[in-house]
C-alpha atoms as a PDB file:
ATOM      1  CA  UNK A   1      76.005  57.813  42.321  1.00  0.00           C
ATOM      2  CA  UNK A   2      79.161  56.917  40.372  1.00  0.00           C
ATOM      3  CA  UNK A   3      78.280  55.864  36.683  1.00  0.00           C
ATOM      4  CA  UNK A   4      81.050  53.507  35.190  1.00  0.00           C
ATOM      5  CA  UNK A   5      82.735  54.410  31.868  1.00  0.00           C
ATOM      6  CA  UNK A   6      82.184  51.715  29.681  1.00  0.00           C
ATOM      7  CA  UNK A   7      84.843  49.870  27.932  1.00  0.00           C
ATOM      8  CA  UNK A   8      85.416  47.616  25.171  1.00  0.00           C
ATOM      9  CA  UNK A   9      87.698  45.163  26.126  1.00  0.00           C
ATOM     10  CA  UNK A  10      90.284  43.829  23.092  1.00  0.00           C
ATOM     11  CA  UNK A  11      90.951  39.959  22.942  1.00  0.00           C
ATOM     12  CA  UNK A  12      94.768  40.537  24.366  1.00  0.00           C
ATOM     13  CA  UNK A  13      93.245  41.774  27.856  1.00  0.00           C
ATOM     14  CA  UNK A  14      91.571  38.113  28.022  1.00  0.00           C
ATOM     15  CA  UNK A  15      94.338  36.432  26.646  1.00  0.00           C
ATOM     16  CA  UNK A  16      96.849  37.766  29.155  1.00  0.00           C
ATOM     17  CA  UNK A  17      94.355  36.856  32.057  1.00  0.00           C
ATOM     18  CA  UNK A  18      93.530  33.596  31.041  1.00  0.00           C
ATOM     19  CA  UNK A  19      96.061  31.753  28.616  1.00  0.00           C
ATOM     20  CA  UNK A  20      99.936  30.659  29.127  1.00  0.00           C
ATOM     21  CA  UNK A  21     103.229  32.622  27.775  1.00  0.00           C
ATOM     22  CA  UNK A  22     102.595  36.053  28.784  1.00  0.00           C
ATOM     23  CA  UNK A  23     105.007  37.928  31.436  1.00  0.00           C
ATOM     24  CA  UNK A  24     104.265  38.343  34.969  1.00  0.00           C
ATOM     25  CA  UNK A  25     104.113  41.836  34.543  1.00  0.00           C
ATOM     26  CA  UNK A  26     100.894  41.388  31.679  1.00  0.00           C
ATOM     27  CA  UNK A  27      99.372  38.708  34.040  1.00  0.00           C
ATOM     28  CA  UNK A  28      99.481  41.478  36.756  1.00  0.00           C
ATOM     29  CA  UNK A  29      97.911  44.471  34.683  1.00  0.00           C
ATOM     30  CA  UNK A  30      95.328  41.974  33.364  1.00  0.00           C
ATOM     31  CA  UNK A  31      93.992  41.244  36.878  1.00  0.00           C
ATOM     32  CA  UNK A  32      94.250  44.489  37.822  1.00  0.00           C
ATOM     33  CA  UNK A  33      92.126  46.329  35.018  1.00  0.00           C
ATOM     34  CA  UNK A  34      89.619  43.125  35.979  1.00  0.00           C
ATOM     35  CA  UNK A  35      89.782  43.996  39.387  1.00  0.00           C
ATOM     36  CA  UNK A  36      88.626  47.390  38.473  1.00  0.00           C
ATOM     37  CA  UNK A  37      85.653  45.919  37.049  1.00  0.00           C
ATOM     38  CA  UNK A  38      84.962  43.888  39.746  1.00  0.00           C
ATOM     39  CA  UNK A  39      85.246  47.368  42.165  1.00  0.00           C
ATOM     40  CA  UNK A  40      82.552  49.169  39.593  1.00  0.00           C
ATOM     41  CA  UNK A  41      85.244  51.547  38.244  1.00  0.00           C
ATOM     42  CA  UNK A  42      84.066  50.000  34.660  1.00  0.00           C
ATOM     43  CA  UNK A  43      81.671  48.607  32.745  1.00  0.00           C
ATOM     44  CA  UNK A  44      83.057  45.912  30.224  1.00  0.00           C
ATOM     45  CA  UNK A  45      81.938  44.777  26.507  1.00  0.00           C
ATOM     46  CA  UNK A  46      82.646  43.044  24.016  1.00  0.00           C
ATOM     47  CA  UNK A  47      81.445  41.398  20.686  1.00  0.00           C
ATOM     48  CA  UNK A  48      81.377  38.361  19.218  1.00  0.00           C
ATOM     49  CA  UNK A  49      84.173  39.926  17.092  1.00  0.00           C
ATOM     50  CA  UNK A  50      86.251  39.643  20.236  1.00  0.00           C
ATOM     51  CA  UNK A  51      86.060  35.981  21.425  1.00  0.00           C
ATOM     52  CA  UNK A  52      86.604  35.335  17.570  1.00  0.00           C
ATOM     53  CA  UNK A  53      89.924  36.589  18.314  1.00  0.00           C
ATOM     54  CA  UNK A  54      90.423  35.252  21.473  1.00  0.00           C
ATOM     55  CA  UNK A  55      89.795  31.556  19.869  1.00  0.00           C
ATOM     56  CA  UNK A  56      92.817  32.382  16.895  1.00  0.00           C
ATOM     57  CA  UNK A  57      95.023  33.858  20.237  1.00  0.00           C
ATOM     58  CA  UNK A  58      93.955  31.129  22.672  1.00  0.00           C
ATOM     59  CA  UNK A  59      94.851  28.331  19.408  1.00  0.00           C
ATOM     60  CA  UNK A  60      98.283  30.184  19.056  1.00  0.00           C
ATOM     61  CA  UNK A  61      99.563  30.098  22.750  1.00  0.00           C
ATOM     62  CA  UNK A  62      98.211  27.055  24.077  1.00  0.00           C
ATOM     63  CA  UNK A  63     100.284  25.234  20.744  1.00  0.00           C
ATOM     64  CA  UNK A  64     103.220  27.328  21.725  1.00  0.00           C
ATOM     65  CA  UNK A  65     103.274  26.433  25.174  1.00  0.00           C
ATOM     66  CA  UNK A  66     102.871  22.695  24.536  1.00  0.00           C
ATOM     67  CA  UNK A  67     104.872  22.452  21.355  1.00  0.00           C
ATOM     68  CA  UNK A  68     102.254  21.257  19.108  1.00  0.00           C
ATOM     69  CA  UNK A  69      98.931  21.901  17.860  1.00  0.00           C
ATOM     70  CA  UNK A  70      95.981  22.297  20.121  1.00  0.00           C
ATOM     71  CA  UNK A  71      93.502  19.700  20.612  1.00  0.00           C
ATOM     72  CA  UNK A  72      90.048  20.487  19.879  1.00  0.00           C
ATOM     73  CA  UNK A  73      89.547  19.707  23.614  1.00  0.00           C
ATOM     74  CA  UNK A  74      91.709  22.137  25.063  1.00  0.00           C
ATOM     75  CA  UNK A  75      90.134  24.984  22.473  1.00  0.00           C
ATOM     76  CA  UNK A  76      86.853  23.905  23.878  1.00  0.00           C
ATOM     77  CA  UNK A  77      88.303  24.803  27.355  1.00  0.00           C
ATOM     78  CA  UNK A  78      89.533  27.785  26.196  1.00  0.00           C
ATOM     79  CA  UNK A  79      86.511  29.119  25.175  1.00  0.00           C
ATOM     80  CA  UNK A  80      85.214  27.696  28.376  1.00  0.00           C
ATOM     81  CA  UNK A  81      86.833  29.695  30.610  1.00  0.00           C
ATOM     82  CA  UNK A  82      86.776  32.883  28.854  1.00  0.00           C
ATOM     83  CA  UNK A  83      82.555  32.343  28.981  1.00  0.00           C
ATOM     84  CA  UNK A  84      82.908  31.442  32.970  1.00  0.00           C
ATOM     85  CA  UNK A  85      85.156  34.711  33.074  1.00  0.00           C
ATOM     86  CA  UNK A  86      82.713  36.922  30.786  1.00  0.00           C
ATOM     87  CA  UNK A  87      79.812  36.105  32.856  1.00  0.00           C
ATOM     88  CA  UNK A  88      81.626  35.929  36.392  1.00  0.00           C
ATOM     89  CA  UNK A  89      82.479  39.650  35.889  1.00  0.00           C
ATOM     90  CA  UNK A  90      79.024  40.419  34.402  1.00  0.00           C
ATOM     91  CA  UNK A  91      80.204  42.024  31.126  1.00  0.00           C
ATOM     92  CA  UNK A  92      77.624  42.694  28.221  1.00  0.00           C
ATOM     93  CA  UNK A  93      78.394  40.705  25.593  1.00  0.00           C
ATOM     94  CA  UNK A  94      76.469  42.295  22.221  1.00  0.00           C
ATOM     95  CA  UNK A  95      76.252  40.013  18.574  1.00  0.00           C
ATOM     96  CA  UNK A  96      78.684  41.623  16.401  1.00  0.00           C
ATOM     97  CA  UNK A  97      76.480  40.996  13.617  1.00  0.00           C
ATOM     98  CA  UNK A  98      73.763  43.083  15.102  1.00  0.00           C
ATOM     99  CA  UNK A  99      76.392  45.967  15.905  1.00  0.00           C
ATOM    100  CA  UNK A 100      77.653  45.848  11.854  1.00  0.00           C
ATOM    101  CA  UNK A 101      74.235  45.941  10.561  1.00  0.00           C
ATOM    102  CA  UNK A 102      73.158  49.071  13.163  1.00  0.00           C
ATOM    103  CA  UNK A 103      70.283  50.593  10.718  1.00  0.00           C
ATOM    104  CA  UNK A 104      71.603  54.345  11.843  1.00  0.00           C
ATOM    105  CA  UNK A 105      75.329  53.533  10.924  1.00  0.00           C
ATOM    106  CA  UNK A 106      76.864  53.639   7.417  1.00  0.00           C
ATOM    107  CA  UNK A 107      78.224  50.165   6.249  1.00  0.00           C
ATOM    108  CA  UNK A 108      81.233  49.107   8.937  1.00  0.00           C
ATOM    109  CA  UNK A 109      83.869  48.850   6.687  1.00  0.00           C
ATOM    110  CA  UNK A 110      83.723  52.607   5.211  1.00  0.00           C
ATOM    111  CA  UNK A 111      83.372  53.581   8.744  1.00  0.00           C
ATOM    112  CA  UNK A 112      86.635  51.552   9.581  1.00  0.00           C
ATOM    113  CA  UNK A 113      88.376  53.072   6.407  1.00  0.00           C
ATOM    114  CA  UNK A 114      87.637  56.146   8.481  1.00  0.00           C
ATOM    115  CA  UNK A 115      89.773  55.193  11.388  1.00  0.00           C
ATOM    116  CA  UNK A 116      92.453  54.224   9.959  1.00  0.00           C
ATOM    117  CA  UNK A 117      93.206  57.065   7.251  1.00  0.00           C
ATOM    118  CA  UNK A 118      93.787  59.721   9.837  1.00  0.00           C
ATOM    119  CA  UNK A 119      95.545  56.419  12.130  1.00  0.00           C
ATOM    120  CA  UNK A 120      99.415  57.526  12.641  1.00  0.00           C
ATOM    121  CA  UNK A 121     102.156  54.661  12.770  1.00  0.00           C
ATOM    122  CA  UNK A 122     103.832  55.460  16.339  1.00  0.00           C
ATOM    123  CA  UNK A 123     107.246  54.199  17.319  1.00  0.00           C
ATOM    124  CA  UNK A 124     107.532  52.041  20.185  1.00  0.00           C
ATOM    125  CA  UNK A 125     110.868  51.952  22.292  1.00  0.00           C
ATOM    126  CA  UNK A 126     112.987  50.448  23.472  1.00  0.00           C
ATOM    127  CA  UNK A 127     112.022  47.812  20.828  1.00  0.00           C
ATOM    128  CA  UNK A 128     112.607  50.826  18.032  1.00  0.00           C
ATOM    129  CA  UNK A 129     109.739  49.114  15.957  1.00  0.00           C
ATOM    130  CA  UNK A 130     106.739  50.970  14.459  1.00  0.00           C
ATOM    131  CA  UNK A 131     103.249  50.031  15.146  1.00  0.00           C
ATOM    132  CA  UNK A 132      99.960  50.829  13.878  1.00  0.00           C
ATOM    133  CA  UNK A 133      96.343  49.690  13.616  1.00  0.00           C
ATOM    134  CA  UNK A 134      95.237  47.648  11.034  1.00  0.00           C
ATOM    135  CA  UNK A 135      92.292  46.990   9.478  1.00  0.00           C
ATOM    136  CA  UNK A 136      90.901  44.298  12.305  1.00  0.00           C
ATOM    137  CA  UNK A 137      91.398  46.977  14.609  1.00  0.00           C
ATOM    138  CA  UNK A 138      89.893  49.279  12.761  1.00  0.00           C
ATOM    139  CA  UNK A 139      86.714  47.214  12.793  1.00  0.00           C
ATOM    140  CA  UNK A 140      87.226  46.748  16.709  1.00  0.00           C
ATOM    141  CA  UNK A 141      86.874  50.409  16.628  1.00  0.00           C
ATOM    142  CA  UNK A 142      83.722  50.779  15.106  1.00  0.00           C
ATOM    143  CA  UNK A 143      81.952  47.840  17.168  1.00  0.00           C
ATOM    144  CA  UNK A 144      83.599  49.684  20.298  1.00  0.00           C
ATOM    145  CA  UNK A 145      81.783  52.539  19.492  1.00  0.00           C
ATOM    146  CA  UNK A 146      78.376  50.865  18.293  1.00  0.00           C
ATOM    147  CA  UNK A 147      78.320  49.160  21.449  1.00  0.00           C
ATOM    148  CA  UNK A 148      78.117  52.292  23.200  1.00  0.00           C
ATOM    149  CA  UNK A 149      81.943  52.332  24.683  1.00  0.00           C
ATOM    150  CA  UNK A 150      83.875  55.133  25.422  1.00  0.00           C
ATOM    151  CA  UNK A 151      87.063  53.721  26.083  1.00  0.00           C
ATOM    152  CA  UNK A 152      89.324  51.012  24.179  1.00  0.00           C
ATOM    153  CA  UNK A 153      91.080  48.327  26.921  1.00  0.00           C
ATOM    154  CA  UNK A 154      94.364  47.446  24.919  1.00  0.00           C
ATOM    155  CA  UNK A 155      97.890  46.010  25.476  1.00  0.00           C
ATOM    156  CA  UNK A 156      98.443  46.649  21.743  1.00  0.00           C
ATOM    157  CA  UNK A 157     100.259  49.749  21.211  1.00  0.00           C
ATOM    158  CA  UNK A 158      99.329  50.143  17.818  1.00  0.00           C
ATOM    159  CA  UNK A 159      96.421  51.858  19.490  1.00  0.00           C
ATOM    160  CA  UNK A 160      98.273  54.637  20.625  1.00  0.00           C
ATOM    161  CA  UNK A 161      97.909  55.983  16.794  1.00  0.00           C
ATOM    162  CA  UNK A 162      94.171  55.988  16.914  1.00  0.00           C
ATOM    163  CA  UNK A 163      92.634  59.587  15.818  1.00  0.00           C
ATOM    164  CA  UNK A 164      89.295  59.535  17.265  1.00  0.00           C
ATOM    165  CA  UNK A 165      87.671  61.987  19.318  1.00  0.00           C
ATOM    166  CA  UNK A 166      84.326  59.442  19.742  1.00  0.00           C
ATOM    167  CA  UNK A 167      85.786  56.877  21.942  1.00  0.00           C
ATOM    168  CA  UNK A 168      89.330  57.139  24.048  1.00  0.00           C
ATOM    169  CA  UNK A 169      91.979  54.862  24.525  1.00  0.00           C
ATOM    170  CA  UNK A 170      92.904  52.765  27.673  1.00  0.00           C
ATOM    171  CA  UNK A 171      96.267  51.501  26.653  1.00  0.00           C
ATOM    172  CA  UNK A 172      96.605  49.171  30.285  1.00  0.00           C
ATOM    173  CA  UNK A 173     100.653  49.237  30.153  1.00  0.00           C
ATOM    174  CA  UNK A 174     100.241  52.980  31.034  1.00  0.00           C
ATOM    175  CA  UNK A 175      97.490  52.710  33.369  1.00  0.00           C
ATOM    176  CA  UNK A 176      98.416  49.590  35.520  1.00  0.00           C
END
């Protein structure tokens, strides 16, 4: 029987499947790492943490695709279809504030300060720019792992600099 490795899936996956102003080519590896749910080959999560930032993404792109600021309506149907799309591919969905106050795990922030001191900025070409977690994604780290992930479902190449041998990286512009 094959047993699915589970991954944590970062807001940018949904926002490149769902919401306007993203290239083909990040439309295209979005469906296909969701079609590779839909096959078994994972199991998706998330946190609450996640369709937080999904909402601030999902307010960002819809304004820049219409040239003004979102209605409260169209946020609404945002969030909408990112819920139809969460439960259409039967992802578990945990309460980040359950996974922060774990009663085994030291206090989420010290653990995040973990990740990213050993973090290393990496350069990425051909845009010859330097990228690097941050502290957000250092706490996206630590629910990934309290939710029982192995693997990180990224576009954002700050990633890449992530020292952790507890959960791996699935940086999807490599893989699809």
């Amino acid at each position: 029987m094959h047993i699915a490795r589970m991954v944590y899936i970062d807001a940018n996956v949904f926002a490149y499947r769902l919401l306007p102003g993203y290239s083909n080519q990040q439309v295209r590896q979005a469906t296909d790492f969701f079609l590779d749910i839909e096959i078994g080959q994972f199991q998706g999560t998330l946190s609450s943490f996640t369709e937080q930032e999904f909402r601030g993404v999902a307010k960002k792109m819809i304004s820049k695709a219409k040239s003004q600021s979102i209605s409260p309506q169209e946020e609404q149907t945002a969030m909408q279809d990112l819920e139809e799309f969460i439960n259409q591919l039967g992802l578990i969905r945990t309460d980040s504030d359950k996974l922060i106050h774990h009663p085994n795990m030291q206090n989420i922030f010290a653990e995040s300060n973990q990740m990213l001191i050993p973090a290393q900025a990496k350069l990425r070409q051909p845009k010859n720019e330097w990228r690097a977690i941050g502290a957000s994604d250092a706490i996206l780290i630590s629910l990934a792992i309290r939710s029982g992930a192995d693997h990180i479902a990224t576009f954002d190449f700050g990633f890449k600099g992530m020292v952790n041998s507890t959960i791996s990286l699935l940086y999807i512009p490599e893989e699809y």
